[in-house]
PDB file of N, CA and C in Angstrom:
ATOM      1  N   UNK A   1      28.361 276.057 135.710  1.00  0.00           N
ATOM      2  CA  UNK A   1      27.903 275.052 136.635  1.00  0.00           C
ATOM      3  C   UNK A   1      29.078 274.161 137.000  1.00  0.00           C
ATOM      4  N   UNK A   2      29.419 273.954 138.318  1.00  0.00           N
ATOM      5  CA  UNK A   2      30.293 272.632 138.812  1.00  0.00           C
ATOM      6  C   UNK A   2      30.050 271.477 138.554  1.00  0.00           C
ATOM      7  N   UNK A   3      30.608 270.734 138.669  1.00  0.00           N
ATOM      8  CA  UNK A   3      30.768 269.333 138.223  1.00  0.00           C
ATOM      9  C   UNK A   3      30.072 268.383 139.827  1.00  0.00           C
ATOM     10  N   UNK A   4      29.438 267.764 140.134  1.00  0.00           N
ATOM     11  CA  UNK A   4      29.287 266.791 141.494  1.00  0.00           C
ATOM     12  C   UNK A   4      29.558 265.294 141.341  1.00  0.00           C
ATOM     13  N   UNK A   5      29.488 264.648 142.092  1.00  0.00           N
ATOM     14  CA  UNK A   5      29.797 263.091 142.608  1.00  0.00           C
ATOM     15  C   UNK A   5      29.318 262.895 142.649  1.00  0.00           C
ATOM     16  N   UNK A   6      28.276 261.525 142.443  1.00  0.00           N
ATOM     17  CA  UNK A   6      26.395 261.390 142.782  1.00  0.00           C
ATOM     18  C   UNK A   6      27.041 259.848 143.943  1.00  0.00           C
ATOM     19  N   UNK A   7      26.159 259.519 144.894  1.00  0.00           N
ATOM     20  CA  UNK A   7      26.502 258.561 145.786  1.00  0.00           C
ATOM     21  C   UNK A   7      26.196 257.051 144.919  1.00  0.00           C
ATOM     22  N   UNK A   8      26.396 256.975 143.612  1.00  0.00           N
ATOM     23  CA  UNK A   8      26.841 256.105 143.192  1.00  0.00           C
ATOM     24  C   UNK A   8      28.186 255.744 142.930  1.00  0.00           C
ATOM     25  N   UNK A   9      29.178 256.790 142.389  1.00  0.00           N
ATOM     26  CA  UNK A   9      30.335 256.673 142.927  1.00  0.00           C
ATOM     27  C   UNK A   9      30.910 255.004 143.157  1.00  0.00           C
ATOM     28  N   UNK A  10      31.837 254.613 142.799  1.00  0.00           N
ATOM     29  CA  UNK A  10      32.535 253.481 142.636  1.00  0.00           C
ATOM     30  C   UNK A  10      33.983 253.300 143.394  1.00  0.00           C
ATOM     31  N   UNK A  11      33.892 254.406 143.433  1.00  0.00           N
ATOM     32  CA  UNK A  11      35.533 254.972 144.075  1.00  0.00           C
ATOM     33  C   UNK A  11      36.666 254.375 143.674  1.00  0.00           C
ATOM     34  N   UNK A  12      36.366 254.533 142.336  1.00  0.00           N
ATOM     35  CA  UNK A  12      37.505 253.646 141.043  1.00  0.00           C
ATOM     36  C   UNK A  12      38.678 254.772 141.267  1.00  0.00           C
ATOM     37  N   UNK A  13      38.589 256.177 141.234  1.00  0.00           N
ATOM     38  CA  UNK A  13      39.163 257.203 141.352  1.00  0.00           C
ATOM     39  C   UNK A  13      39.819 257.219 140.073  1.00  0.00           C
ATOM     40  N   UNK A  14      39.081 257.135 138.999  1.00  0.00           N
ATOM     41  CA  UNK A  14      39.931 257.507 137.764  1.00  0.00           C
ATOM     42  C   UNK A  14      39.832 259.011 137.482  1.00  0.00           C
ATOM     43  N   UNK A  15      38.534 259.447 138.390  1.00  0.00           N
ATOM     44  CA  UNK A  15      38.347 260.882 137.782  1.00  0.00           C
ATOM     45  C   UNK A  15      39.216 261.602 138.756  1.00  0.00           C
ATOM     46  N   UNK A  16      39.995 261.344 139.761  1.00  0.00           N
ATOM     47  CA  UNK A  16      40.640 261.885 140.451  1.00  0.00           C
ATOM     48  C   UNK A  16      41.978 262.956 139.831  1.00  0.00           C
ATOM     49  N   UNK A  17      42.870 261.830 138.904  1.00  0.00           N
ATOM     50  CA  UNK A  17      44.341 262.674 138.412  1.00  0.00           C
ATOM     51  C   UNK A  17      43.757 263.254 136.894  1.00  0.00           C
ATOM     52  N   UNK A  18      42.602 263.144 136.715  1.00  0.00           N
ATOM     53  CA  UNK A  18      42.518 263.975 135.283  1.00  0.00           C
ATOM     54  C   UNK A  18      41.830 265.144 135.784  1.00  0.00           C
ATOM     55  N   UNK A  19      41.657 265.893 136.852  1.00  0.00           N
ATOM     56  CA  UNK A  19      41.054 267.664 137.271  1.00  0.00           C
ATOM     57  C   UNK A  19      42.121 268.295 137.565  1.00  0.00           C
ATOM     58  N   UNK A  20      42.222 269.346 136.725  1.00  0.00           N
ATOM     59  CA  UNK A  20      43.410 269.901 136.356  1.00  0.00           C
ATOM     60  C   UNK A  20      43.409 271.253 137.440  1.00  0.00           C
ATOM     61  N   UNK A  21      42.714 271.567 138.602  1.00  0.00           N
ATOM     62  CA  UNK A  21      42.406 271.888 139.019  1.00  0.00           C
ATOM     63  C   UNK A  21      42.291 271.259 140.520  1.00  0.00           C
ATOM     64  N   UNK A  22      42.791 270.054 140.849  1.00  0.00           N
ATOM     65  CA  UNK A  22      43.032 269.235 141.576  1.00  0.00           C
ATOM     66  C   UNK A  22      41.917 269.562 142.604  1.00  0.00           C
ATOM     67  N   UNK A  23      40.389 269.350 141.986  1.00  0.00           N
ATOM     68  CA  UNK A  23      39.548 269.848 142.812  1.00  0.00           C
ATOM     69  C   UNK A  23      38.719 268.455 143.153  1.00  0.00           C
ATOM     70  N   UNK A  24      39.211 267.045 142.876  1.00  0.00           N
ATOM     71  CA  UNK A  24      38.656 265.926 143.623  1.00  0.00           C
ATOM     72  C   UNK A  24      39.377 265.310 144.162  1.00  0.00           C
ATOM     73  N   UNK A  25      38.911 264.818 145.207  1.00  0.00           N
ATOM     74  CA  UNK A  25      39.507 264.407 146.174  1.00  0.00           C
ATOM     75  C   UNK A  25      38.397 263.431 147.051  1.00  0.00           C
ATOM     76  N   UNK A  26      39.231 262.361 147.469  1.00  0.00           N
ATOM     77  CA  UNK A  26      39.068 260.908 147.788  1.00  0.00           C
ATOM     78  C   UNK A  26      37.931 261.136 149.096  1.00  0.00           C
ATOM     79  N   UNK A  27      37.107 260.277 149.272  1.00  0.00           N
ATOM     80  CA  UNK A  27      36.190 260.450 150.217  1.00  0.00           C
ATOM     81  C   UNK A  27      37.184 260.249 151.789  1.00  0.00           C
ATOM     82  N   UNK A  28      36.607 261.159 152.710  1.00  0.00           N
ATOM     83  CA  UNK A  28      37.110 261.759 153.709  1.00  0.00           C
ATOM     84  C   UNK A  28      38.495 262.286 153.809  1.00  0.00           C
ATOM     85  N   UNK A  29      38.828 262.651 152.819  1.00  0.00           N
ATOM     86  CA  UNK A  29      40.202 263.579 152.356  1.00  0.00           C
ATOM     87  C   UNK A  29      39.956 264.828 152.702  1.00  0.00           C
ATOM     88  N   UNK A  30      40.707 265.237 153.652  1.00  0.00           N
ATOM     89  CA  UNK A  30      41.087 267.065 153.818  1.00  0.00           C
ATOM     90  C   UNK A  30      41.287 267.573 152.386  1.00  0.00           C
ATOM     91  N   UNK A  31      40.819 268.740 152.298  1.00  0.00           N
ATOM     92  CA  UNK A  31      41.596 269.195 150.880  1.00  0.00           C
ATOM     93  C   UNK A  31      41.898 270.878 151.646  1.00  0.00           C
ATOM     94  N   UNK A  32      42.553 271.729 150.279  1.00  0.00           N
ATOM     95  CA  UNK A  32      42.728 272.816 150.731  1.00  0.00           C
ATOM     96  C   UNK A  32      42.805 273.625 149.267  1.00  0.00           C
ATOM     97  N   UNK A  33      42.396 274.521 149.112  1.00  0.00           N
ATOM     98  CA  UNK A  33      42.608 275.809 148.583  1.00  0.00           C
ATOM     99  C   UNK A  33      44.174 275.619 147.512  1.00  0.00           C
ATOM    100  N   UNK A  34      44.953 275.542 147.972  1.00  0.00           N
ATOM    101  CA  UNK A  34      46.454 275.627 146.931  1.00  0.00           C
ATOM    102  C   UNK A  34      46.373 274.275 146.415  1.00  0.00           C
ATOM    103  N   UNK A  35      46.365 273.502 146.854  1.00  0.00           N
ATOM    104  CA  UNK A  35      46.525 271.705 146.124  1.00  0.00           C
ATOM    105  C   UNK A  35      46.196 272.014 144.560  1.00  0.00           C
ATOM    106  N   UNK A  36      47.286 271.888 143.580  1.00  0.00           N
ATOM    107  CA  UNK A  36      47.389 272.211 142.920  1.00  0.00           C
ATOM    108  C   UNK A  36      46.981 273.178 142.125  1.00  0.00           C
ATOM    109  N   UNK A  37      47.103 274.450 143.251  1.00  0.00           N
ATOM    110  CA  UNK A  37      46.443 275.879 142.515  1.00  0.00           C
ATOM    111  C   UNK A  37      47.754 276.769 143.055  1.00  0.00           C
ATOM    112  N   UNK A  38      47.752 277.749 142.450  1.00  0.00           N
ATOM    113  CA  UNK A  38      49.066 279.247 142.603  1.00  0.00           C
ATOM    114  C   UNK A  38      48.308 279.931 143.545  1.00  0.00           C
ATOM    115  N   UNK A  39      47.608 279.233 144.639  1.00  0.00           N
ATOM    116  CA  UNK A  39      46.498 280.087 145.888  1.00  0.00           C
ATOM    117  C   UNK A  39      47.711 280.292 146.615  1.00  0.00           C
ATOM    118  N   UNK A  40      47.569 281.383 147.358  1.00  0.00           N
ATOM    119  CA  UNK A  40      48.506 281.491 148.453  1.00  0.00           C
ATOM    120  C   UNK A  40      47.517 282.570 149.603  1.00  0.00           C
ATOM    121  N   UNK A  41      47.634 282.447 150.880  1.00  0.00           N
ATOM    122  CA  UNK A  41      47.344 283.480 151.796  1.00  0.00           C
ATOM    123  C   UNK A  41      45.766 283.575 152.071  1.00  0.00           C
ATOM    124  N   UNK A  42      45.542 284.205 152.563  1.00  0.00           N
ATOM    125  CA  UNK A  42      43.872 284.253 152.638  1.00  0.00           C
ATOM    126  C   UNK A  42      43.232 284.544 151.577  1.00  0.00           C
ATOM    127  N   UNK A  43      42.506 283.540 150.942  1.00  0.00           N
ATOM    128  CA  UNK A  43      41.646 283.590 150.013  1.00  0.00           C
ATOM    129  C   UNK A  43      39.779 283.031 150.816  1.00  0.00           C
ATOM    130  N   UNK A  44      38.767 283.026 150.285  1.00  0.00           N
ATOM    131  CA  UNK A  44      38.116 283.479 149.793  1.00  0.00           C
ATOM    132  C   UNK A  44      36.801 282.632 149.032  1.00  0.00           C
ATOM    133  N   UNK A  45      36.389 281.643 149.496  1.00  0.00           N
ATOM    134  CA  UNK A  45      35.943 280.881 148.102  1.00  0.00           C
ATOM    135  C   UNK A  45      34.088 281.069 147.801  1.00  0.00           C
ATOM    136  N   UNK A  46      33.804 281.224 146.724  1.00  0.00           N
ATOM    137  CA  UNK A  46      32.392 281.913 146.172  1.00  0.00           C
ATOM    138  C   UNK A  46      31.343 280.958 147.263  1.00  0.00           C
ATOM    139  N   UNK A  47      31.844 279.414 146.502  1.00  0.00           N
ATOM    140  CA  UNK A  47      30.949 278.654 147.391  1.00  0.00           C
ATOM    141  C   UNK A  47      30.978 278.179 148.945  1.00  0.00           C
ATOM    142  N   UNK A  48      32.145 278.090 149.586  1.00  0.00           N
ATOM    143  CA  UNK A  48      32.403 278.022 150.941  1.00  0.00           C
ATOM    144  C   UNK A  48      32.428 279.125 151.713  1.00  0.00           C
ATOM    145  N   UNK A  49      32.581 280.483 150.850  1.00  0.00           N
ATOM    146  CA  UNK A  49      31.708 281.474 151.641  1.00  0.00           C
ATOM    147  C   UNK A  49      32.591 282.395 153.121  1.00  0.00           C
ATOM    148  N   UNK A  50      33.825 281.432 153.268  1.00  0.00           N
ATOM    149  CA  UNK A  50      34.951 282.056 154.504  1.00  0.00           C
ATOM    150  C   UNK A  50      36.372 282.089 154.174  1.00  0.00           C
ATOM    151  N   UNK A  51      36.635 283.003 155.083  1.00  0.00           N
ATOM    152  CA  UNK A  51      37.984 283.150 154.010  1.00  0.00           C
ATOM    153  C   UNK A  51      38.640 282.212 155.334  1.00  0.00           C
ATOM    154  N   UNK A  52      39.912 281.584 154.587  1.00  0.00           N
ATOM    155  CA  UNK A  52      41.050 280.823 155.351  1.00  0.00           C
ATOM    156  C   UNK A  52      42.158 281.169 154.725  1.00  0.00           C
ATOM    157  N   UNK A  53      42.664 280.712 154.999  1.00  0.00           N
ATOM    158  CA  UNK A  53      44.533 280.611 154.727  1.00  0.00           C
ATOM    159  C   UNK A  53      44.430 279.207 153.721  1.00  0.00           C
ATOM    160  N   UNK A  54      45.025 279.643 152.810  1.00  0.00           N
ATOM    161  CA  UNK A  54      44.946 278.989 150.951  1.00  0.00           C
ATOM    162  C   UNK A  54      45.667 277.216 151.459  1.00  0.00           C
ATOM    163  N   UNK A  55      46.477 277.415 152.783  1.00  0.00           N
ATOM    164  CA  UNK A  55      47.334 275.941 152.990  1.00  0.00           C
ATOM    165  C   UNK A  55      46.649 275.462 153.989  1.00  0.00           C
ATOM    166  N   UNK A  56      45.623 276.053 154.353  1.00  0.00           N
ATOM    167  CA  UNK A  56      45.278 275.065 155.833  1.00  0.00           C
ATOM    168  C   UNK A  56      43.278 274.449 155.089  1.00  0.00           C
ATOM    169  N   UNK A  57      44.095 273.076 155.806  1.00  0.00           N
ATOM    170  CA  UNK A  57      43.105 272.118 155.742  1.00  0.00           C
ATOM    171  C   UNK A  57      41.898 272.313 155.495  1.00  0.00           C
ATOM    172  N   UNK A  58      40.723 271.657 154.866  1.00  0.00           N
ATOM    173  CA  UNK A  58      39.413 271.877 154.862  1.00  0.00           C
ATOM    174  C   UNK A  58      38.563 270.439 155.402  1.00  0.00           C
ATOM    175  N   UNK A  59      37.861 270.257 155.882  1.00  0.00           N
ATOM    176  CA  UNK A  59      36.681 269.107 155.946  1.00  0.00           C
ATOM    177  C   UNK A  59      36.586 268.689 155.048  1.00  0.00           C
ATOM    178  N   UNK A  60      36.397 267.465 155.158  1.00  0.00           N
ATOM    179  CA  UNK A  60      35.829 266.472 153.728  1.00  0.00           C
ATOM    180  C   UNK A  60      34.866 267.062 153.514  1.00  0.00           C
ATOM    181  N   UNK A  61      34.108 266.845 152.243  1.00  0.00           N
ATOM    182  CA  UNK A  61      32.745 267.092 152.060  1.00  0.00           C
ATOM    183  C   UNK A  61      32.036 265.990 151.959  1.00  0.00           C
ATOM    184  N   UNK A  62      32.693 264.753 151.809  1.00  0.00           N
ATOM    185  CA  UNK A  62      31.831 263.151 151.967  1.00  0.00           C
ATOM    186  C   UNK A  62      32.934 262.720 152.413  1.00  0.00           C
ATOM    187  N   UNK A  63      32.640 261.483 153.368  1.00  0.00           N
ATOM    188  CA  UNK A  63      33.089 260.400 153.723  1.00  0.00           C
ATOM    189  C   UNK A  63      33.196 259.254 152.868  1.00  0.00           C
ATOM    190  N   UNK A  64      32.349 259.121 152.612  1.00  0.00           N
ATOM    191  CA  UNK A  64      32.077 257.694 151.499  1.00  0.00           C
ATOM    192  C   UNK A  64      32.566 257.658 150.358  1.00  0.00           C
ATOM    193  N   UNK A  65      32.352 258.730 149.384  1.00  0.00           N
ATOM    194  CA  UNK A  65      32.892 258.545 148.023  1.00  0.00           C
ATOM    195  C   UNK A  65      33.578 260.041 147.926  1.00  0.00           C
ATOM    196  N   UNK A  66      34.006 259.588 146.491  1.00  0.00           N
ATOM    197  CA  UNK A  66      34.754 260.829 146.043  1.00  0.00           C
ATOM    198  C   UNK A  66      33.941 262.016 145.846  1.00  0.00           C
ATOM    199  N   UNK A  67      34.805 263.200 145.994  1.00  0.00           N
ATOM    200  CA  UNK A  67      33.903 264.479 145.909  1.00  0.00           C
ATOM    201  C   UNK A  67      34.345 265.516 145.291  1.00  0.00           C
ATOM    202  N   UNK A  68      33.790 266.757 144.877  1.00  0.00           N
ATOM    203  CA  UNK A  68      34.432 267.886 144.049  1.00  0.00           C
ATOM    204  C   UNK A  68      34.187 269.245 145.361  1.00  0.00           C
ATOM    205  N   UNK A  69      35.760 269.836 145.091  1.00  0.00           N
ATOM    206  CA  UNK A  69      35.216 271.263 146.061  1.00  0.00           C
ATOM    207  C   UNK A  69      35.077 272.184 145.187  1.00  0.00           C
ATOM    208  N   UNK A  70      33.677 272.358 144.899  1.00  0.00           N
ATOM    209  CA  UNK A  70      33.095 273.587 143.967  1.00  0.00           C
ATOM    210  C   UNK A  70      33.569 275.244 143.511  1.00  0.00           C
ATOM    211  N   UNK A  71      34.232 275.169 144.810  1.00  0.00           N
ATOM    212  CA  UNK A  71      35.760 276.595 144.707  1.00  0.00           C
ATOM    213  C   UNK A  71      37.002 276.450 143.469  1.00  0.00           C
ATOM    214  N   UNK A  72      36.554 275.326 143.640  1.00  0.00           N
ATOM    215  CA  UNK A  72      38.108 274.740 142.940  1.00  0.00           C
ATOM    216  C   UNK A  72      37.333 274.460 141.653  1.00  0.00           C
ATOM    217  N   UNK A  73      36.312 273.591 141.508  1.00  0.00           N
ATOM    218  CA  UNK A  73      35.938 273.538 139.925  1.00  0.00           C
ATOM    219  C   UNK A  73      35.665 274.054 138.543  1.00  0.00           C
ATOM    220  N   UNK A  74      36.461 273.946 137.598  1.00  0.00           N
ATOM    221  CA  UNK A  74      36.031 275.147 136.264  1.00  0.00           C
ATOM    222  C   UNK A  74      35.186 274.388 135.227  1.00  0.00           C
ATOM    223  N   UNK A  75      35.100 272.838 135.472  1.00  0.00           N
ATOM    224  CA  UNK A  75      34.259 272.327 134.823  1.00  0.00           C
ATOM    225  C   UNK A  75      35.109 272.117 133.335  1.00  0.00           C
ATOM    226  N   UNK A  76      36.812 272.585 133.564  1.00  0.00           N
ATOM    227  CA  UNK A  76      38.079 271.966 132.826  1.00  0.00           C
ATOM    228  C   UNK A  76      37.719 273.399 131.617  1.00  0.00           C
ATOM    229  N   UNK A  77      37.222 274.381 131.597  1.00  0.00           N
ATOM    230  CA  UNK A  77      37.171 275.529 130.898  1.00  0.00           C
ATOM    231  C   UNK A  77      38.413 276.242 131.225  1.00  0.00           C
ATOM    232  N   UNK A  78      38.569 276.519 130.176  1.00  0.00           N
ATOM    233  CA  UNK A  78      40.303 276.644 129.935  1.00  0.00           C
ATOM    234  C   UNK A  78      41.091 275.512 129.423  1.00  0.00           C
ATOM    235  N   UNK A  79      40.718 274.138 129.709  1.00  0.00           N
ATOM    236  CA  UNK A  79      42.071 273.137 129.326  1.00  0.00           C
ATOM    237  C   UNK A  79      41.446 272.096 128.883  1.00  0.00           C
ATOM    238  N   UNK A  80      40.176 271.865 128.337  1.00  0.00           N
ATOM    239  CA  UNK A  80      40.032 270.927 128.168  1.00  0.00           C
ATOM    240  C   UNK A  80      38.261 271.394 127.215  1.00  0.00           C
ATOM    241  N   UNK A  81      37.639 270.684 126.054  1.00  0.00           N
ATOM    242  CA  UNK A  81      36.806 270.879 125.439  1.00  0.00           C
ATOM    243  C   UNK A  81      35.278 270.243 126.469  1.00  0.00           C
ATOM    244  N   UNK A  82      35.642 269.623 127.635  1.00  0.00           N
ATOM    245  CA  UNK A  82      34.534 268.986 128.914  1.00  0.00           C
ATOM    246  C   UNK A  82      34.968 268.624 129.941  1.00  0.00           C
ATOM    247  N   UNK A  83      34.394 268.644 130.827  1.00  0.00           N
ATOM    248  CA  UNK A  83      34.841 267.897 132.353  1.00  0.00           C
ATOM    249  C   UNK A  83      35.615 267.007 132.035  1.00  0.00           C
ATOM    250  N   UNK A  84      36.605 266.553 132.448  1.00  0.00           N
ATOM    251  CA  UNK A  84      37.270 264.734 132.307  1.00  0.00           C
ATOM    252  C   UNK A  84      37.028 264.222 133.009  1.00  0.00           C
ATOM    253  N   UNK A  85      36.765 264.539 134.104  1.00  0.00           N
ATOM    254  CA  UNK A  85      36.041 263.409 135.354  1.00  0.00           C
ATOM    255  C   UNK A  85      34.816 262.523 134.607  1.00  0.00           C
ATOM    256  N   UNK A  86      34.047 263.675 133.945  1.00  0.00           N
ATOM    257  CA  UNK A  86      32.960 263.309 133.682  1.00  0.00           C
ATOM    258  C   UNK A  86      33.042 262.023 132.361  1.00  0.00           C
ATOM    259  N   UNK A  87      34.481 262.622 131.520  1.00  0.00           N
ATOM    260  CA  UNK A  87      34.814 261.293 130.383  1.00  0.00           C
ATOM    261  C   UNK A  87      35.312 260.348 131.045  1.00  0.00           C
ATOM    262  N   UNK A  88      35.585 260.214 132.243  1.00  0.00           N
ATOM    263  CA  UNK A  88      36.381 259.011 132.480  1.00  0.00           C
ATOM    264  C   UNK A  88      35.952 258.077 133.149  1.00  0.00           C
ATOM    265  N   UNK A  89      34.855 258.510 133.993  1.00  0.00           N
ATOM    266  CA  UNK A  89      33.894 257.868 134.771  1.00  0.00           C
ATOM    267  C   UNK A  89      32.811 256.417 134.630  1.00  0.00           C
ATOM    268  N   UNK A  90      33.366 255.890 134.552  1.00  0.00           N
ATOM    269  CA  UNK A  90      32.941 254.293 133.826  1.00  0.00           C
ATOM    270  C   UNK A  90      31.488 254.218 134.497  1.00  0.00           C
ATOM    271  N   UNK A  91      30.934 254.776 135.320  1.00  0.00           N
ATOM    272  CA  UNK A  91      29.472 254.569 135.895  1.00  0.00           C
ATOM    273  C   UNK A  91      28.647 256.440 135.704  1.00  0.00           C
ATOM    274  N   UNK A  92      29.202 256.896 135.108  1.00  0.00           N
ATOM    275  CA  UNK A  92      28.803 258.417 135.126  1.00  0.00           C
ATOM    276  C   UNK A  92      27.844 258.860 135.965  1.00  0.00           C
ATOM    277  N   UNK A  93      28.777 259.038 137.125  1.00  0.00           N
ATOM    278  CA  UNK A  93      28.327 259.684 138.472  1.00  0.00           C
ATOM    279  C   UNK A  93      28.710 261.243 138.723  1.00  0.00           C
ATOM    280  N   UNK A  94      29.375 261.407 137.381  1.00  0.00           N
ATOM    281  CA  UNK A  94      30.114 263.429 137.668  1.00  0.00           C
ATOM    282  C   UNK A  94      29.333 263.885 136.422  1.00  0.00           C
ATOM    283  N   UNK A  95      28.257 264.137 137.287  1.00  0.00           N
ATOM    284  CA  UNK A  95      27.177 265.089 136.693  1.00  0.00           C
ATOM    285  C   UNK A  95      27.379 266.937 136.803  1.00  0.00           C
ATOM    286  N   UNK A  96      26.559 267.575 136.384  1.00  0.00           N
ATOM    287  CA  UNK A  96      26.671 268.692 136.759  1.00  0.00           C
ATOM    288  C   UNK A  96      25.547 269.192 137.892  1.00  0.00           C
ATOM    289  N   UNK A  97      26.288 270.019 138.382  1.00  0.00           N
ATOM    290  CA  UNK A  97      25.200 270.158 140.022  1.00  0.00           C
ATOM    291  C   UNK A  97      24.950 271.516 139.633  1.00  0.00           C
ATOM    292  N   UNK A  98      23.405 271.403 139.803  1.00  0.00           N
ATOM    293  CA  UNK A  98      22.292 272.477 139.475  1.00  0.00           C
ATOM    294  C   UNK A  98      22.053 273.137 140.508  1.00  0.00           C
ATOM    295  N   UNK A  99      22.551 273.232 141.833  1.00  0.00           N
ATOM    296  CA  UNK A  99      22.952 274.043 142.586  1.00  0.00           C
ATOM    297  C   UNK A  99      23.805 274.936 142.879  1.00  0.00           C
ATOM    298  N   UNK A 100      25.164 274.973 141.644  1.00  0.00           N
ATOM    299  CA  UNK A 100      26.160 275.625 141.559  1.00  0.00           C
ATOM    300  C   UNK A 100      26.548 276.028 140.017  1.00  0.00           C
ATOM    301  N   UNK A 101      25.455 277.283 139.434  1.00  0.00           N
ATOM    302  CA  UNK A 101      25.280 277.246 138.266  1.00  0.00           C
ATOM    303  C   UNK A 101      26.420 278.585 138.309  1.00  0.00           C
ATOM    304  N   UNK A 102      27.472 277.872 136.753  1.00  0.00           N
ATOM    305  CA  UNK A 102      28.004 279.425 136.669  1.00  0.00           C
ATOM    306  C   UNK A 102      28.395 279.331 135.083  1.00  0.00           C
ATOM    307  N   UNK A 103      28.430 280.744 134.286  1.00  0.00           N
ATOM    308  CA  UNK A 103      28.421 280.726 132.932  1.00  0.00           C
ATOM    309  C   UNK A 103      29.992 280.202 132.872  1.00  0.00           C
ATOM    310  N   UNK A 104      30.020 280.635 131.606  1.00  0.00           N
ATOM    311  CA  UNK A 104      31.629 279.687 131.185  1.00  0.00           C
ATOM    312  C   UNK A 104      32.312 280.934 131.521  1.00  0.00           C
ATOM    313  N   UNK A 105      31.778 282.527 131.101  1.00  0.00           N
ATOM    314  CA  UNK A 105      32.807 283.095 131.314  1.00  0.00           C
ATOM    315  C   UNK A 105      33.444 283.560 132.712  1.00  0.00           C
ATOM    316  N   UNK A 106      32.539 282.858 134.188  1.00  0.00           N
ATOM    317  CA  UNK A 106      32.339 282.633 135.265  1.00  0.00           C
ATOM    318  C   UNK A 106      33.616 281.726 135.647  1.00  0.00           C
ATOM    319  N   UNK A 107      33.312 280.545 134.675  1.00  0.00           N
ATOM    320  CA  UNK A 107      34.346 279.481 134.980  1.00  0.00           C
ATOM    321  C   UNK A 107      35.502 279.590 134.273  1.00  0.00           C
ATOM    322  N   UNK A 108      35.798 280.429 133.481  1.00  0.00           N
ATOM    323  CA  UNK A 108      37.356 281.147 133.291  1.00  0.00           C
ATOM    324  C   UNK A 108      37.643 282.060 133.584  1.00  0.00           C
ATOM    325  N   UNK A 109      36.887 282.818 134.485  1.00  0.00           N
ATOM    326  CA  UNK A 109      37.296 283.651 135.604  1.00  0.00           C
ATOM    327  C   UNK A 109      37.891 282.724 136.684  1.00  0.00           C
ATOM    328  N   UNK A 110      37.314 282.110 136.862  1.00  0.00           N
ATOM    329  CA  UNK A 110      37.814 281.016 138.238  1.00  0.00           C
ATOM    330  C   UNK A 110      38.729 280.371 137.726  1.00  0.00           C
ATOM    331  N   UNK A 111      39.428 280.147 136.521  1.00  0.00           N
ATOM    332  CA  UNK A 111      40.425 279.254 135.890  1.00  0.00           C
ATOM    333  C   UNK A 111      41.439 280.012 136.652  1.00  0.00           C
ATOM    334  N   UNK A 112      41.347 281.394 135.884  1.00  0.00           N
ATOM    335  CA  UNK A 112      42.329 282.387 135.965  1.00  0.00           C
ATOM    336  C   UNK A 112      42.559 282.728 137.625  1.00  0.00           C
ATOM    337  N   UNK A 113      41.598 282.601 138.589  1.00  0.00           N
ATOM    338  CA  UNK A 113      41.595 283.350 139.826  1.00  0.00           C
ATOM    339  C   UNK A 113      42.881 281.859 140.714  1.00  0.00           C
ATOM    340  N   UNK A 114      42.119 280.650 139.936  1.00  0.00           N
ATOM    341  CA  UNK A 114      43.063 280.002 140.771  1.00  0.00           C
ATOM    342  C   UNK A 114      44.260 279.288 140.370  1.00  0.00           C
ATOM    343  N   UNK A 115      44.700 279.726 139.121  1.00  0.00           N
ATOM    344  CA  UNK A 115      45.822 279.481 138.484  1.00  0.00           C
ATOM    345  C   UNK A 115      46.620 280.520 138.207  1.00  0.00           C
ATOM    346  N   UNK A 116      46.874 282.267 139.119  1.00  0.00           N
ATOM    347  CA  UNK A 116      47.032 283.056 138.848  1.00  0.00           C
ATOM    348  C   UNK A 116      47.662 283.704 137.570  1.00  0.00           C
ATOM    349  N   UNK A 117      46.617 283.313 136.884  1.00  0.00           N
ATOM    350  CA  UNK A 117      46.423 284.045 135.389  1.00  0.00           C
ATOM    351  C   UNK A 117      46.182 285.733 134.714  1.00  0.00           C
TER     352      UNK A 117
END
């Protein structure tokens, strides 16, 4: 399962530099595919569903607060014993989203897919 932002959100952005996976990003922030991943070229992503080019831009997914791109999330499997967003979050708004359920060995597949492991 991915990690989400709930629109309580504070936009303290502490959970921002601890996803090792550089999969949050600031409300109405472009993000992309490589930002801190070994992505290169047309990739592909489970949950966005189209393939692009790994360096070109994506849509925010919120305006308002901070957000997670679910392509990018491992839920810190591989590097970490829990989310850190989720430890660091002084109002615990980085829940897990029950819309984007995936086993662990799911989410170290995805460690590996986007850290070319």
């Amino acid at each position: 399962m991915a990690i989400k932002i709930t629109d309580e959100c504070i936009n303290c952005g502490a959970c921002e530099p601890e996803c090792p996976n550089n999969a949050i990003y600031e409300g109405g922030a472009e993000w992309r595919f490589s930002d801190g991943t070994k992505l290169t070229g047309t990739v592909q992503g489970k949950n966005a569903g189209t393939n692009t080019d790994a360096d070109s831009p994506q849509s925010a997914l919120s305006m308002d607060v901070y957000y997670i791109v679910t392509d990018k999330c491992t839920e810190c499997a591989g590097f970490f014993d829990e989310p850190q967003c989720a430890a660091v979050c002084p109002v615990d708004c980085c829940i897990k989203d029950e819309n984007n359920v995936e086993s662990p060995e799911e989410l170290l597949e995805k460690k590996k897919y986007l850290h070319g492991e």
